[in-house]
N, C-alpha and C. Protein backbone atom coordinates (compact mmCIF):
# COMPACT_ATOMS: atom_id res chain seq x y z
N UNK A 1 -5.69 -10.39 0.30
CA UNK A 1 -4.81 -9.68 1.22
C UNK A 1 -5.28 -8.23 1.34
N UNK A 2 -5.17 -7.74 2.71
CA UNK A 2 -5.85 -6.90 2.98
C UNK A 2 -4.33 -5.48 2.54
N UNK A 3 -5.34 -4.06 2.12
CA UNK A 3 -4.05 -3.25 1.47
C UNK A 3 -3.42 -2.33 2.64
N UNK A 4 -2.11 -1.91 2.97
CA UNK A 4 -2.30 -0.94 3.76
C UNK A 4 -2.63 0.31 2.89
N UNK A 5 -2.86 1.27 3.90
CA UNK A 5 -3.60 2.39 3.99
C UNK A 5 -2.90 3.49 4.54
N UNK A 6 -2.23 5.00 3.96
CA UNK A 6 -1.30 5.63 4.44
C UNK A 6 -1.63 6.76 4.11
N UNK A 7 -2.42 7.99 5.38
CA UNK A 7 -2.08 9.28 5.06
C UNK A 7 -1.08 9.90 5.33
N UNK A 8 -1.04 10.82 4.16
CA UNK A 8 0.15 11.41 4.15
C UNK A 8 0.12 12.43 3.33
N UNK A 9 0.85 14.05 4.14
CA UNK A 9 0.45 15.60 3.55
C UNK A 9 1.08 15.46 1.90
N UNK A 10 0.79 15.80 1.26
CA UNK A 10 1.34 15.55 0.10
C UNK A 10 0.57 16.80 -0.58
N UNK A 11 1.64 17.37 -1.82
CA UNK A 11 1.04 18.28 -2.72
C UNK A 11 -0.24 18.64 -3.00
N UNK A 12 -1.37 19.30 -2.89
CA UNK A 12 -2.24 18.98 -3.20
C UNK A 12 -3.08 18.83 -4.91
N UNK A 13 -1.89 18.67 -5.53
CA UNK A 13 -2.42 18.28 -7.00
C UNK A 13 -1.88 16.77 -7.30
N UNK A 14 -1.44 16.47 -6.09
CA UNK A 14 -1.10 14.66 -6.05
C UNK A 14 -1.96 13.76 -5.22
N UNK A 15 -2.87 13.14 -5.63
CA UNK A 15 -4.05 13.17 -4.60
C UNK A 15 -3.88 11.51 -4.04
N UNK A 16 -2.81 10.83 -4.45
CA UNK A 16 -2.85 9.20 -4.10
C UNK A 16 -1.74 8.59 -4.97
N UNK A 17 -1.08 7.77 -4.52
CA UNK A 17 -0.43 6.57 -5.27
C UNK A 17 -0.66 5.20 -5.02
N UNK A 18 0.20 4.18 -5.31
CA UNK A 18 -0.24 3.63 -5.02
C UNK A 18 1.30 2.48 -4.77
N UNK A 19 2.26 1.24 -4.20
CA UNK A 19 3.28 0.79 -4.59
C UNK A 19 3.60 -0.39 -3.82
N UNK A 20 4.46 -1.18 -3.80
CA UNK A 20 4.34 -2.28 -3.11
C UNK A 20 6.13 -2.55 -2.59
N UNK A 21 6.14 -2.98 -1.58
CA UNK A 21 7.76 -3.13 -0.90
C UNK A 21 8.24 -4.20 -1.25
N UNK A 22 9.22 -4.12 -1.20
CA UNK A 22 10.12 -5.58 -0.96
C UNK A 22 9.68 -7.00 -0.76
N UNK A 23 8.85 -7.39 -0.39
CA UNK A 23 8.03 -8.27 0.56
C UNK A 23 6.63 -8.64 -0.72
N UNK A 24 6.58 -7.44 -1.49
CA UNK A 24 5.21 -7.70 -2.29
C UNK A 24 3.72 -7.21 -1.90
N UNK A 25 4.08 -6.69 -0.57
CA UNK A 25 3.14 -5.83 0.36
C UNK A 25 2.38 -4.76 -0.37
N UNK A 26 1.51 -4.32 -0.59
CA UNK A 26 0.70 -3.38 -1.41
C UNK A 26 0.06 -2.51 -0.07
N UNK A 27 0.61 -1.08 -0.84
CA UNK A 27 -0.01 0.00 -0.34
C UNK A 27 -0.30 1.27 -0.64
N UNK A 28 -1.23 1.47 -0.01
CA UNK A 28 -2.17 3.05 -0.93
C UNK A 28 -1.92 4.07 0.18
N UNK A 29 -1.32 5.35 -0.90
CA UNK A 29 -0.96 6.34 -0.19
C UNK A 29 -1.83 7.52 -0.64
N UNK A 30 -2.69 8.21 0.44
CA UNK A 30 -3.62 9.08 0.27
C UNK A 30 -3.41 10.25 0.65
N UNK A 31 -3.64 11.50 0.09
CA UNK A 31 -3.17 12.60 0.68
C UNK A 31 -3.98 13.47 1.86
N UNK A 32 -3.31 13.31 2.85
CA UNK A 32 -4.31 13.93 3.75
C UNK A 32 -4.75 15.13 3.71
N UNK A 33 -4.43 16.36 2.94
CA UNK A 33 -4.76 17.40 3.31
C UNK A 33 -6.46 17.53 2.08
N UNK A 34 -6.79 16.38 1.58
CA UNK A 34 -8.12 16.33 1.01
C UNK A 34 -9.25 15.46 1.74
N UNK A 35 -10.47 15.59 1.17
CA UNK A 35 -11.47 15.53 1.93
C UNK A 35 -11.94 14.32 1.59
N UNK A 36 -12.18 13.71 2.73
CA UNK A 36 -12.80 12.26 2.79
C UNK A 36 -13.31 11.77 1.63
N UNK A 37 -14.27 12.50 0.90
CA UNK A 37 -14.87 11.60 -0.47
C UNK A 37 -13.75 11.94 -0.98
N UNK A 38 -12.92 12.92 -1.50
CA UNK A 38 -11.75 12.79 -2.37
C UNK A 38 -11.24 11.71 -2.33
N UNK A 39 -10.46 11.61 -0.85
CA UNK A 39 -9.95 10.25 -0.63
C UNK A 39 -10.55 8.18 -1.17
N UNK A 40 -11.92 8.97 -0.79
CA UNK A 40 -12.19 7.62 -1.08
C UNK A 40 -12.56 7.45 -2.32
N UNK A 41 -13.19 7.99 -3.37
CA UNK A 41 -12.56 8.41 -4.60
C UNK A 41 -11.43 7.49 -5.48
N UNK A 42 -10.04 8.55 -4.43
CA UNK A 42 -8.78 7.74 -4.99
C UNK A 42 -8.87 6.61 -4.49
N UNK A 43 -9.07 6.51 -3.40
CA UNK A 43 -8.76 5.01 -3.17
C UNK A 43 -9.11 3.64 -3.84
N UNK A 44 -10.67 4.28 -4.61
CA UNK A 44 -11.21 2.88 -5.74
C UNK A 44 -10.34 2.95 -6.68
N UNK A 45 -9.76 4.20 -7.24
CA UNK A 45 -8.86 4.50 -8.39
C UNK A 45 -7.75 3.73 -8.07
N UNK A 46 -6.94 3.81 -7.18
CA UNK A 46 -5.51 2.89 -6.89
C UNK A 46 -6.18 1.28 -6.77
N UNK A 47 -7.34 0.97 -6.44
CA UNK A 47 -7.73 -0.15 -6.14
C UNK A 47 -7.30 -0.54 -7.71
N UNK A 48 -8.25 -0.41 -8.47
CA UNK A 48 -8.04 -0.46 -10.09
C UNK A 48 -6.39 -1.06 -10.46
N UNK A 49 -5.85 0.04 -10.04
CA UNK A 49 -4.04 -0.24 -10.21
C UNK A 49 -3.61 -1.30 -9.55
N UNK A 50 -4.05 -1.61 -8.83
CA UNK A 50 -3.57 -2.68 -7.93
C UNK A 50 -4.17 -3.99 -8.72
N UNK A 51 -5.31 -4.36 -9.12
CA UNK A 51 -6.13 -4.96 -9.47
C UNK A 51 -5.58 -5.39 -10.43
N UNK A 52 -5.35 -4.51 -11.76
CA UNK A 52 -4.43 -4.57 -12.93
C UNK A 52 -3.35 -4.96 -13.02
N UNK A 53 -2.46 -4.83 -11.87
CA UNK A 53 -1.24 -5.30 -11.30
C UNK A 53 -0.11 -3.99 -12.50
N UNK A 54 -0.79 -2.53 -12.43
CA UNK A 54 0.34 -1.33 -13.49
C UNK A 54 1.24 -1.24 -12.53
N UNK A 55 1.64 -1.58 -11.55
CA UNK A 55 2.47 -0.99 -10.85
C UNK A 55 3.85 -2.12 -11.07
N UNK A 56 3.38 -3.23 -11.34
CA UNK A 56 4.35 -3.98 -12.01
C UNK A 56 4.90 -3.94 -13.62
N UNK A 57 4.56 -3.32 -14.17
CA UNK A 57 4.59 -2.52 -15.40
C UNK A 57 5.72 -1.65 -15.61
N UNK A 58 6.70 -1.99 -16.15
CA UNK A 58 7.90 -0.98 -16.11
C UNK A 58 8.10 -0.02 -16.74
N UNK A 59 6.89 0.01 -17.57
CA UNK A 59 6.70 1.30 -18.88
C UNK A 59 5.47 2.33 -18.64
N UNK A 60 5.06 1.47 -17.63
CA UNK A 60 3.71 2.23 -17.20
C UNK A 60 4.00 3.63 -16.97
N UNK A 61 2.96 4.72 -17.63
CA UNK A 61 3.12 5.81 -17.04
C UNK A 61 1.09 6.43 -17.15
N UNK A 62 0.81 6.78 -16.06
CA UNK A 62 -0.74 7.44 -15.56
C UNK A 62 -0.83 8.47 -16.18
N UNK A 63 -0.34 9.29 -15.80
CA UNK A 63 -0.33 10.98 -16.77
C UNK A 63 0.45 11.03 -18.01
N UNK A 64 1.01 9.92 -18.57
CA UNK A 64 1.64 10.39 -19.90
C UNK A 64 0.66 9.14 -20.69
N UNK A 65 -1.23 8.70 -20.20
CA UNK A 65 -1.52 8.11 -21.25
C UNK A 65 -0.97 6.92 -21.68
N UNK A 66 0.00 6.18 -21.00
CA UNK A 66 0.60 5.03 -21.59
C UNK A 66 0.46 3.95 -20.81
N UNK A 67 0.49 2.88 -21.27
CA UNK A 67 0.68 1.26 -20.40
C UNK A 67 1.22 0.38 -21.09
């Protein structure tokens, strides 16, 4: 299944997430105000998350080191 794909201005020390709807739909949210390789960058990085399936993970946390 193909992922959506969503820019969007966001902080610029938040560079991507990543989350899935109701439906089970998976989508990657990129921050637009960074630069194309940044972006694509994050985007292998959320791929990873997605891949792993952390976002289904209820303890999961990215910046606090934990899974």
């Amino acid at each position: 299944m193909e992922k959506k794909v969503i820019l969007q201005d966001l902080p610029t020390t938040v560079r991507g997430f990543c989350f899935h709807d109701d439906d089970g739909e998976e989508f990657v949210v990129l921050n637009s105000r960074l630069t194309r390789e940044q972006n694509l960058t994050t985007y292998k990085h959320e791929q990873k998350h997605l891949a792993q399936g952390d976002m289904y993970e209820p303890n999961y946390k990215e910046y606090g080191g934990e899974k």
